[in-house]
PDB file of N, CA and C in Angstrom:
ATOM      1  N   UNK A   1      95.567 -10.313  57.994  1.00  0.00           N
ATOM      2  CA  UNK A   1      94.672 -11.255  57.357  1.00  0.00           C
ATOM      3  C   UNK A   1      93.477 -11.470  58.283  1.00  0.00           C
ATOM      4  N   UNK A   2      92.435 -11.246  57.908  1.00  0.00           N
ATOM      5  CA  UNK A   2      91.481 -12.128  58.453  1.00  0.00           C
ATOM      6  C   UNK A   2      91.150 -13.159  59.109  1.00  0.00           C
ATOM      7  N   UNK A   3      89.788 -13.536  59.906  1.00  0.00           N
ATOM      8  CA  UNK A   3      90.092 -14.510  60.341  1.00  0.00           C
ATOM      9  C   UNK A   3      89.644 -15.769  59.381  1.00  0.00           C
ATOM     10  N   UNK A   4      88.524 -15.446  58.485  1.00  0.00           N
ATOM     11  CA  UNK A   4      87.829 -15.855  56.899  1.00  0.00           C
ATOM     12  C   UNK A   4      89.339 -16.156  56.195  1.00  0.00           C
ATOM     13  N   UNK A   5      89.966 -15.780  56.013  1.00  0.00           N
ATOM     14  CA  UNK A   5      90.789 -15.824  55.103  1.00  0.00           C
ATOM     15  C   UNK A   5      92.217 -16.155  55.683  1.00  0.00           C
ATOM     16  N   UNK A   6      92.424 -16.652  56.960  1.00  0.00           N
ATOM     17  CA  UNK A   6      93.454 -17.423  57.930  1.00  0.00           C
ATOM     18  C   UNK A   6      93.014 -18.614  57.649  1.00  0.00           C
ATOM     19  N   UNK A   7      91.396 -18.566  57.803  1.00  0.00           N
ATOM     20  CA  UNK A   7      91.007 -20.331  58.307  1.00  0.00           C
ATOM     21  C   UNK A   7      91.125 -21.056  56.492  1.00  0.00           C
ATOM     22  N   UNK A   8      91.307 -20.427  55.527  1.00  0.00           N
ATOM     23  CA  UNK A   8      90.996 -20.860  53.860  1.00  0.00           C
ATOM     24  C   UNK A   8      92.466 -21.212  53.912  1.00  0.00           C
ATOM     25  N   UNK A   9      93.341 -19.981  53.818  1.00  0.00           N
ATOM     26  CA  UNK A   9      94.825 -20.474  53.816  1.00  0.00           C
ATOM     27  C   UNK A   9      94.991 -21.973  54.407  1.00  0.00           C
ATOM     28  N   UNK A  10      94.980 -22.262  55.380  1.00  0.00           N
ATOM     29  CA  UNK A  10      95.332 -23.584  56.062  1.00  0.00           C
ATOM     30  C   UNK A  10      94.741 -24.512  55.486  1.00  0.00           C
ATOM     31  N   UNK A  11      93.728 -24.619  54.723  1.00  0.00           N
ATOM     32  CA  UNK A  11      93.298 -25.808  53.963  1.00  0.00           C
ATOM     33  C   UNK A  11      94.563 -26.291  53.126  1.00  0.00           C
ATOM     34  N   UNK A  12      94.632 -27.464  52.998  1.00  0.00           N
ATOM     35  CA  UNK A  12      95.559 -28.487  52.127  1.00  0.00           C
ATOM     36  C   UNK A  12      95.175 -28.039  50.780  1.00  0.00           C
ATOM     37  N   UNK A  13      94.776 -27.398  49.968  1.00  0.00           N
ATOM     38  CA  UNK A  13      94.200 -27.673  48.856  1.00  0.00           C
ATOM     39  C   UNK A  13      94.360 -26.356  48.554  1.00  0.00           C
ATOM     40  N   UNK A  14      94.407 -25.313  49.386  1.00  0.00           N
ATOM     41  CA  UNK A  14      94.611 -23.750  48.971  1.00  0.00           C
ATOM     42  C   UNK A  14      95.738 -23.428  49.048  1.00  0.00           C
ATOM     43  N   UNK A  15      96.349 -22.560  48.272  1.00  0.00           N
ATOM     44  CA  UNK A  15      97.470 -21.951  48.350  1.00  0.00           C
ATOM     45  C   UNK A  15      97.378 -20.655  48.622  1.00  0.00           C
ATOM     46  N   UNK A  16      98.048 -19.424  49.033  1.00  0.00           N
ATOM     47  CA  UNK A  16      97.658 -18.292  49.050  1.00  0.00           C
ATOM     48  C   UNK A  16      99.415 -17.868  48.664  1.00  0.00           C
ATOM     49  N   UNK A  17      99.353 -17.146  47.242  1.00  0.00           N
ATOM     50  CA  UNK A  17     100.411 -16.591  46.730  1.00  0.00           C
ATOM     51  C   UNK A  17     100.344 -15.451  46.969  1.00  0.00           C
ATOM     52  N   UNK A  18     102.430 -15.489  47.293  1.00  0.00           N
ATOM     53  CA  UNK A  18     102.743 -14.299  47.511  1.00  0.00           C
ATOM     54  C   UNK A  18     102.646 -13.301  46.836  1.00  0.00           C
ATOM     55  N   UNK A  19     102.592 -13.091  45.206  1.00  0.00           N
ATOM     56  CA  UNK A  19     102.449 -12.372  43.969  1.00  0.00           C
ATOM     57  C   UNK A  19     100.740 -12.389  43.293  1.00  0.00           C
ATOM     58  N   UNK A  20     100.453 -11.287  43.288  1.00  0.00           N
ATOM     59  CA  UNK A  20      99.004 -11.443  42.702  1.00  0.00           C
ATOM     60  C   UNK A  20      99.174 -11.811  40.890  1.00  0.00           C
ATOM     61  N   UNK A  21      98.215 -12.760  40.790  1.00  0.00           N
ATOM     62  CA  UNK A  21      98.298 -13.160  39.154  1.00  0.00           C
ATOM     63  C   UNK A  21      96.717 -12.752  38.712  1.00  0.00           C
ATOM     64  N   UNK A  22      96.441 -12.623  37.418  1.00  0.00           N
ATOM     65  CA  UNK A  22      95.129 -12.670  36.688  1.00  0.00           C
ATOM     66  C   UNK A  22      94.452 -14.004  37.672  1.00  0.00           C
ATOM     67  N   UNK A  23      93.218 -13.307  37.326  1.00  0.00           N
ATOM     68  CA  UNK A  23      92.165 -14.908  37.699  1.00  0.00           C
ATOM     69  C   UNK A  23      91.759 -15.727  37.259  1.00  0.00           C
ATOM     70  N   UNK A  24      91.324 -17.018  37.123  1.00  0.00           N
ATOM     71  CA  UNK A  24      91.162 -17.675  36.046  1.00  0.00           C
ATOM     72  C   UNK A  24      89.826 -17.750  35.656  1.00  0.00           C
ATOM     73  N   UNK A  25      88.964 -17.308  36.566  1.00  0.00           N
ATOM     74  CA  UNK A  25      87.484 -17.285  36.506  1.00  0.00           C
ATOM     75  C   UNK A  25      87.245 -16.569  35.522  1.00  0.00           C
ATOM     76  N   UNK A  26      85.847 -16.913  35.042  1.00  0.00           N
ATOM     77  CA  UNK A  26      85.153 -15.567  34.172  1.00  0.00           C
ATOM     78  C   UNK A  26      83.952 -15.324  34.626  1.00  0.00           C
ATOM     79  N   UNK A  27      83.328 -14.029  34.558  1.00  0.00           N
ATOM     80  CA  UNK A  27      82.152 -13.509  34.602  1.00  0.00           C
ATOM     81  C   UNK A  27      80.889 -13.832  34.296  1.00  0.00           C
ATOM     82  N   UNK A  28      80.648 -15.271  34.219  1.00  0.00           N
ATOM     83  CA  UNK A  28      79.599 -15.822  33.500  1.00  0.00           C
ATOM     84  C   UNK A  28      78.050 -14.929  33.423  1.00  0.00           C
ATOM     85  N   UNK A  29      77.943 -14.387  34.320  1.00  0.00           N
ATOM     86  CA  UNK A  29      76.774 -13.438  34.356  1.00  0.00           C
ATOM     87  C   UNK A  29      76.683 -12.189  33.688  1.00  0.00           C
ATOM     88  N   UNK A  30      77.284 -11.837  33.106  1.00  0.00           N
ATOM     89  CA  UNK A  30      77.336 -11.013  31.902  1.00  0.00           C
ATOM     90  C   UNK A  30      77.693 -11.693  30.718  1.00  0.00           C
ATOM     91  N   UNK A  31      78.186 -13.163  30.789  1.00  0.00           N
ATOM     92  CA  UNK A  31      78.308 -13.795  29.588  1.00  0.00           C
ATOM     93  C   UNK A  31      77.373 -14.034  29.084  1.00  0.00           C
ATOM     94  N   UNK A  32      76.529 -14.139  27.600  1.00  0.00           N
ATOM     95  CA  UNK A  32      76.305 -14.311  26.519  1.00  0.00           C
ATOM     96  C   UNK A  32      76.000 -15.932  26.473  1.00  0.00           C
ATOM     97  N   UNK A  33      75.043 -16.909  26.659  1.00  0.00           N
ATOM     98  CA  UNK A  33      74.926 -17.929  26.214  1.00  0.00           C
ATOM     99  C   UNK A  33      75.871 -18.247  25.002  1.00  0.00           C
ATOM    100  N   UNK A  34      76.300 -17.735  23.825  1.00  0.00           N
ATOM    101  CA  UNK A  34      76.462 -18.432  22.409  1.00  0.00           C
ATOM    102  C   UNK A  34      78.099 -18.120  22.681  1.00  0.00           C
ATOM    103  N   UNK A  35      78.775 -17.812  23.814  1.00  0.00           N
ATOM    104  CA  UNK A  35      80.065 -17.241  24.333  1.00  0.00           C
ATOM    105  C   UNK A  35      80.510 -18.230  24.571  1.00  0.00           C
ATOM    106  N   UNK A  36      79.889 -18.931  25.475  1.00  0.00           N
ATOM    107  CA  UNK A  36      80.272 -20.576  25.968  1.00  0.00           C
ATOM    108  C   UNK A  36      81.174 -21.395  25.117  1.00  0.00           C
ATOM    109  N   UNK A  37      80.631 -21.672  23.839  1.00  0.00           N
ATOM    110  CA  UNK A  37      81.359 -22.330  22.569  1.00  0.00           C
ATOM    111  C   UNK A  37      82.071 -21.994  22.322  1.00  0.00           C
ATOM    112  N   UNK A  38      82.463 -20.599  22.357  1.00  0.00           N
ATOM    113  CA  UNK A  38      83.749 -19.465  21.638  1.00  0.00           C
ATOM    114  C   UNK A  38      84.648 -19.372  22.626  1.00  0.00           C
ATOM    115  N   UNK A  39      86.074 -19.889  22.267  1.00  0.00           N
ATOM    116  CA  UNK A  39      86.967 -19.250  23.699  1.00  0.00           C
ATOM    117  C   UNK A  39      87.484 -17.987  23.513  1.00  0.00           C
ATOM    118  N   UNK A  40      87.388 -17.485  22.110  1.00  0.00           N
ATOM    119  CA  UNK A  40      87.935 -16.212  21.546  1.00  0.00           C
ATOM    120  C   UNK A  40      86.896 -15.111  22.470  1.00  0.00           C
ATOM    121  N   UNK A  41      85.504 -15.595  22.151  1.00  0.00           N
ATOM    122  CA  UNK A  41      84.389 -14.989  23.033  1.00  0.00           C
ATOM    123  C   UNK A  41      84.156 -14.590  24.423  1.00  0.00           C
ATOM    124  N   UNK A  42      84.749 -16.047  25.099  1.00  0.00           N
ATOM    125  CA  UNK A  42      84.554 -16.075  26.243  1.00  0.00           C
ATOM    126  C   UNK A  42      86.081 -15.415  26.745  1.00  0.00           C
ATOM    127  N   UNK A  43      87.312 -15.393  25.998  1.00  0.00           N
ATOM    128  CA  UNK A  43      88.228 -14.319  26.839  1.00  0.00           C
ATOM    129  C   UNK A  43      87.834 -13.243  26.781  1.00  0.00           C
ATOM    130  N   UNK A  44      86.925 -12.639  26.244  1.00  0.00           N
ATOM    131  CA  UNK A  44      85.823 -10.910  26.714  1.00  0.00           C
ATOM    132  C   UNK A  44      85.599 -11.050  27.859  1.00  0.00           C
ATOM    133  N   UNK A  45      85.218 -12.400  28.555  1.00  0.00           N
ATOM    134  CA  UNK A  45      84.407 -11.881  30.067  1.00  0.00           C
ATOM    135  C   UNK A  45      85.201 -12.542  31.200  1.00  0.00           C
ATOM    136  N   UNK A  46      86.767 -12.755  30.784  1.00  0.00           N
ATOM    137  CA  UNK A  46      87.312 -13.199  31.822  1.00  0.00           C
ATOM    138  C   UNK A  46      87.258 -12.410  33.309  1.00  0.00           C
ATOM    139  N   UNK A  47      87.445 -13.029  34.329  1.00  0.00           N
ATOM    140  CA  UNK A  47      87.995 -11.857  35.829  1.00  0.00           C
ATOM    141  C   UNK A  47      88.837 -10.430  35.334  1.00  0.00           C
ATOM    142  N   UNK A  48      88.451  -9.484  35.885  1.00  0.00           N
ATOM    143  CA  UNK A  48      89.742  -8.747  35.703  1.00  0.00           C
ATOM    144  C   UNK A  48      90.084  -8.273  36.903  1.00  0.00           C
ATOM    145  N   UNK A  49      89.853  -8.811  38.157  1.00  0.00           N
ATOM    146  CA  UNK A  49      90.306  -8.881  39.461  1.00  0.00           C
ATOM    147  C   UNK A  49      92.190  -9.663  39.368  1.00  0.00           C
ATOM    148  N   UNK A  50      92.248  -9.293  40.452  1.00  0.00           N
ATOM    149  CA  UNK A  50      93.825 -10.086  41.045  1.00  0.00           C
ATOM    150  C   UNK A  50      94.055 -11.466  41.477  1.00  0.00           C
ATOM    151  N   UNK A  51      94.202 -11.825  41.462  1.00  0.00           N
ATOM    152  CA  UNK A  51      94.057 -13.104  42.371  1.00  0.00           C
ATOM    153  C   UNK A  51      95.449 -13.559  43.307  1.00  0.00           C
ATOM    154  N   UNK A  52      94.883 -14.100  44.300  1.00  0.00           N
ATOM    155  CA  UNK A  52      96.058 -14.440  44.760  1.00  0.00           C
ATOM    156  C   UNK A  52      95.782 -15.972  45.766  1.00  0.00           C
ATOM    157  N   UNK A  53      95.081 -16.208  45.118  1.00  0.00           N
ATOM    158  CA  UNK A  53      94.690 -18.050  45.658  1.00  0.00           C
ATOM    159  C   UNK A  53      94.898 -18.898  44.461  1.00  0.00           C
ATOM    160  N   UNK A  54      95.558 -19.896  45.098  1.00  0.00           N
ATOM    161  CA  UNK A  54      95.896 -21.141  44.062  1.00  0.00           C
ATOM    162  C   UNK A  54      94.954 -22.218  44.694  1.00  0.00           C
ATOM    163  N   UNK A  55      94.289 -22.671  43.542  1.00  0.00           N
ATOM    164  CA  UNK A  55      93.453 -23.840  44.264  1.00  0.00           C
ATOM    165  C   UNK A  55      93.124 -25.130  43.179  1.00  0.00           C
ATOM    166  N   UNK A  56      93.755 -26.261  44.042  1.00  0.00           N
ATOM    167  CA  UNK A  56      93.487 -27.852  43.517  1.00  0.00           C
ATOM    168  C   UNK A  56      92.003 -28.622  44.089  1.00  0.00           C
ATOM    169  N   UNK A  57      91.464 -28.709  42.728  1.00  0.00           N
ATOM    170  CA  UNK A  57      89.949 -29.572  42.968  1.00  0.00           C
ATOM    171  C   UNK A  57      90.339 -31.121  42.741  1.00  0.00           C
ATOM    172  N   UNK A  58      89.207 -31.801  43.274  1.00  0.00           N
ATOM    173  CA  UNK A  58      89.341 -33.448  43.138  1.00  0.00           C
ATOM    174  C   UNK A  58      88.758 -33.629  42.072  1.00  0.00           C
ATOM    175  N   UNK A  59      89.483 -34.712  41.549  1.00  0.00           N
ATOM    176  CA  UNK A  59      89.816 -35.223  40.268  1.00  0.00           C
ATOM    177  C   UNK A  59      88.268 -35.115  39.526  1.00  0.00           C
ATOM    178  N   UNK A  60      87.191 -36.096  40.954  1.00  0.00           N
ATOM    179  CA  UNK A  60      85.926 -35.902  40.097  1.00  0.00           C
ATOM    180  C   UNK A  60      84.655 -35.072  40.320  1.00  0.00           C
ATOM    181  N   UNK A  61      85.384 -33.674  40.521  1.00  0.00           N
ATOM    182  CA  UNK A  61      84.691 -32.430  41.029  1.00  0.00           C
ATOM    183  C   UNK A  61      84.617 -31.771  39.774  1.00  0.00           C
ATOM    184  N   UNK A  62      83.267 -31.014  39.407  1.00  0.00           N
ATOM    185  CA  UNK A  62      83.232 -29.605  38.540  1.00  0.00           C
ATOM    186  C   UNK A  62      83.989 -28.778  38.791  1.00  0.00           C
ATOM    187  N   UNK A  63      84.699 -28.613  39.743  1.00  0.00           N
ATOM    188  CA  UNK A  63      85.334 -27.492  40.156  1.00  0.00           C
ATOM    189  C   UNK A  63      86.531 -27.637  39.635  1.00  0.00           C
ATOM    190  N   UNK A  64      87.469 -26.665  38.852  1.00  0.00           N
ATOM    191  CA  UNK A  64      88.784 -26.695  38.072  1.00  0.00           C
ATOM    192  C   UNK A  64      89.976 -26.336  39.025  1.00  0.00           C
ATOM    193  N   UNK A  65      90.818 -26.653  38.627  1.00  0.00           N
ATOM    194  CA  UNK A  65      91.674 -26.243  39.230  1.00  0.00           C
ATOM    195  C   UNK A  65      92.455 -24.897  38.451  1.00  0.00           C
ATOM    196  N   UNK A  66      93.004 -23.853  39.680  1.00  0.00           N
ATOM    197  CA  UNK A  66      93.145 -22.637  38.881  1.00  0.00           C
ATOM    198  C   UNK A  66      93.909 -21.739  39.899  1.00  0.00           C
ATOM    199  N   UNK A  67      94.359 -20.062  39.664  1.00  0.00           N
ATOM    200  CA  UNK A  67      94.348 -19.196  40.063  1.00  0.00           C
ATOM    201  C   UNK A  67      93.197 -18.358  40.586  1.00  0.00           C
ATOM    202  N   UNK A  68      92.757 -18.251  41.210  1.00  0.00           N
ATOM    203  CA  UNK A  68      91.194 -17.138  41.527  1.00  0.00           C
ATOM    204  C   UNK A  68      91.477 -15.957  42.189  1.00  0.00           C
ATOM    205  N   UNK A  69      90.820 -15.234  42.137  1.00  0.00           N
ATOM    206  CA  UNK A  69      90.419 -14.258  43.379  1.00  0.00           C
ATOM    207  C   UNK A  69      89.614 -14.732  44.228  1.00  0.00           C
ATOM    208  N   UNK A  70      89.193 -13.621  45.168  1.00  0.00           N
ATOM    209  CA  UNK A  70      88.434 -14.781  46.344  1.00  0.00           C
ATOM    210  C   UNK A  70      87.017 -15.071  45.706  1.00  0.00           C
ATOM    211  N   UNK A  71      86.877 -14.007  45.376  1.00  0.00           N
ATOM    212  CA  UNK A  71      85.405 -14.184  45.156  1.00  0.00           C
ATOM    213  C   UNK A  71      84.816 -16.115  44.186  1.00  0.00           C
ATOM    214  N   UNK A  72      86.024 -15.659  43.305  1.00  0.00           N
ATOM    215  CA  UNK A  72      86.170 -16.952  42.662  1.00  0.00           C
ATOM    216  C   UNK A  72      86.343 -18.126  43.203  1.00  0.00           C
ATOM    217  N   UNK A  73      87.679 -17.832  44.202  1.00  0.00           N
ATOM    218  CA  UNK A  73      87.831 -19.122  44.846  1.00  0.00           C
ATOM    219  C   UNK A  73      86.334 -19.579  45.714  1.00  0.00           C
ATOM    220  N   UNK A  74      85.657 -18.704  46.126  1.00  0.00           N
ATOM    221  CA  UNK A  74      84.772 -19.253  47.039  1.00  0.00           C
ATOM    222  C   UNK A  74      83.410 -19.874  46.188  1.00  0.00           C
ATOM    223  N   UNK A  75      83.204 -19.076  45.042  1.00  0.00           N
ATOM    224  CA  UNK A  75      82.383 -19.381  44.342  1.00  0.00           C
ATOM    225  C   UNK A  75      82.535 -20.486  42.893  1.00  0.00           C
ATOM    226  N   UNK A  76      83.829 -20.745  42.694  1.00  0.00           N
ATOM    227  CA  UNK A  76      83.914 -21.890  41.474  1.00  0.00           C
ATOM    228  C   UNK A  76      84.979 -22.826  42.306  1.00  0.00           C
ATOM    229  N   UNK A  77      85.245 -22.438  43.286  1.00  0.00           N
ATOM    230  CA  UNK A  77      86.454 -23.952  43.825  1.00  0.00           C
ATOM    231  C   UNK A  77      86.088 -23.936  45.559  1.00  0.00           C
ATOM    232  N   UNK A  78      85.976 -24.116  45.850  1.00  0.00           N
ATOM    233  CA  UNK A  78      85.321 -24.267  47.996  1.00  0.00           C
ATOM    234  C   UNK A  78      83.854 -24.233  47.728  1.00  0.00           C
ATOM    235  N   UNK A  79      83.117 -23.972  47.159  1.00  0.00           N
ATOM    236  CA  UNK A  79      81.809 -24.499  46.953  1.00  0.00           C
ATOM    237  C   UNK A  79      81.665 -24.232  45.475  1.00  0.00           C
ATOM    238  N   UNK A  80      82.249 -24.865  44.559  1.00  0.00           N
ATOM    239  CA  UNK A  80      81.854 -25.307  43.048  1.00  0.00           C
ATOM    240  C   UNK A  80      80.904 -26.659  43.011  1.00  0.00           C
ATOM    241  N   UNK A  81      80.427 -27.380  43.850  1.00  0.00           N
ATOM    242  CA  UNK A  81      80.078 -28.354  43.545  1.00  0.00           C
ATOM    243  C   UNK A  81      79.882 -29.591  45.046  1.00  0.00           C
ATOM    244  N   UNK A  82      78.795 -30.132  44.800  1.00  0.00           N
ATOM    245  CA  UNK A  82      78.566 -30.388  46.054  1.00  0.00           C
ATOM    246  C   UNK A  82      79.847 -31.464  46.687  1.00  0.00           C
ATOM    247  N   UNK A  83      81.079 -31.766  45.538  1.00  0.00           N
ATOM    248  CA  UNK A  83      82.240 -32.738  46.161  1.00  0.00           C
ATOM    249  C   UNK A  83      83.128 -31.808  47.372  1.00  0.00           C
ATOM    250  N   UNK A  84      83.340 -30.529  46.742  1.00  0.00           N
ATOM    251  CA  UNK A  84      84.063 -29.600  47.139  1.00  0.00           C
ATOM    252  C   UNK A  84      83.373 -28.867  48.185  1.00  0.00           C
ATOM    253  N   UNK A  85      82.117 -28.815  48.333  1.00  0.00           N
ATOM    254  CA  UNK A  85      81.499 -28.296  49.731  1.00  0.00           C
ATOM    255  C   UNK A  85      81.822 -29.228  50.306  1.00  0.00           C
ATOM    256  N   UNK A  86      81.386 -29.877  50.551  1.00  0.00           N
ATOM    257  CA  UNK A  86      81.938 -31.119  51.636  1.00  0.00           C
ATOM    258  C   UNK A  86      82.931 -31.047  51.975  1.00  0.00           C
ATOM    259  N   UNK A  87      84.113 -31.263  51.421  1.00  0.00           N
ATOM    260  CA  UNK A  87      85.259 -31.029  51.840  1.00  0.00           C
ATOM    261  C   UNK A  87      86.046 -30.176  52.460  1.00  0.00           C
ATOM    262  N   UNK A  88      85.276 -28.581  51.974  1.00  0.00           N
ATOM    263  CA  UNK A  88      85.470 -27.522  52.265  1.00  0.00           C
ATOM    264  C   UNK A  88      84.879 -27.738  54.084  1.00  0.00           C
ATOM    265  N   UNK A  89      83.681 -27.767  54.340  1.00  0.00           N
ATOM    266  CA  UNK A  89      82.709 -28.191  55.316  1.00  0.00           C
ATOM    267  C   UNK A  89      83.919 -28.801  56.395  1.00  0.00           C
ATOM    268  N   UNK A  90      84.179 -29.737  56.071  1.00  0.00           N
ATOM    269  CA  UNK A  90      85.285 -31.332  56.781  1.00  0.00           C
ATOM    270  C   UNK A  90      86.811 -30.356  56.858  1.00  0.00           C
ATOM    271  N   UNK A  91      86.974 -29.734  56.104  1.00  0.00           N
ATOM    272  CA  UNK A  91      88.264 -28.997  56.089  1.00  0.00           C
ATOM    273  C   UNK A  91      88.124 -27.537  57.158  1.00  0.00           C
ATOM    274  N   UNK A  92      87.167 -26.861  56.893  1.00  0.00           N
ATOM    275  CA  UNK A  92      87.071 -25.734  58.197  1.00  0.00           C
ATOM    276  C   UNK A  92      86.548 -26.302  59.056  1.00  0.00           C
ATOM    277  N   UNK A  93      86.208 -27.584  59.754  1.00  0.00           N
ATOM    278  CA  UNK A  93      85.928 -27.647  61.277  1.00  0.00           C
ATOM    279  C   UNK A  93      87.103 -28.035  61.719  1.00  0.00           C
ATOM    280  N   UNK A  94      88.306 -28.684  61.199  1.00  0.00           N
ATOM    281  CA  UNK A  94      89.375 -29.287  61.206  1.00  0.00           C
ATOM    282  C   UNK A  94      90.316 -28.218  61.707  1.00  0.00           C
ATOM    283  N   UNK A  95      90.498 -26.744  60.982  1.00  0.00           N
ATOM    284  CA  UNK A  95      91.387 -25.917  60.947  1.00  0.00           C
ATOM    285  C   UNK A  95      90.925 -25.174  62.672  1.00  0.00           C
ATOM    286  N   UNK A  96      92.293 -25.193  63.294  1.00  0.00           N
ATOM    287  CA  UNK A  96      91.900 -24.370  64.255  1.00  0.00           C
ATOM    288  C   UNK A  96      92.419 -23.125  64.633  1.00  0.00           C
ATOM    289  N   UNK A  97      91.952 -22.142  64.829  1.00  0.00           N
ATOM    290  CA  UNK A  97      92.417 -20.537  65.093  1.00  0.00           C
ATOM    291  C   UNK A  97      92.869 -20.640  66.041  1.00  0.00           C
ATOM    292  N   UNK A  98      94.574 -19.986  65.913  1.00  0.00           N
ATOM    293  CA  UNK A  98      95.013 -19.648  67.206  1.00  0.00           C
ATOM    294  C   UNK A  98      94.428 -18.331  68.141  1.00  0.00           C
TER     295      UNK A  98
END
């Protein structure tokens, strides 16, 4: 493992599973504005990456709580929103590398 991806594990709020699952993210950048409304629509542009991070957002964060890949996790849950940067921020100066 990394050292990026040692210091994420140890956060309280991340999980890192042993079994890779679907991601929960979707591709919004190839999504379709009129997709948004449609969930039939919007399962076209789900992740089709692996994921293997479990991650819990605060209650009054944009950020969902979900399965991700990293890319996801880093981009819709550890910085989804300026509650979750922060925390993220307060949470890696905290974690220390052996």
């Amino acid at each position: 493992m990394s050292k990026a991806t040692d210091r994420v594990a140890r956060l309280s709020w991340v999980t890192r599973l042993e079994k890779t699952q679907p991601c929960d993210g979707y591709r919004y950048s190839h999504m379709p504005l009129y997709a948004r409304g449609n969930q039939e629509v919007m399962d076209r542009y789900k992740c089709k990456n692996r994921a293997r991070w479990k991650f819990r957002s605060l209650k009054r964060s944009w950020a969902k709580d979900g399965i991700y890949c990293w890319s996801h996790l880093i981009s819709c849950g550890l910085r989804g929103d300026m509650l979750e940067d922060a925390r993220t921020d307060k949470g890696l100066k905290k974690v220390v590398i052996d």
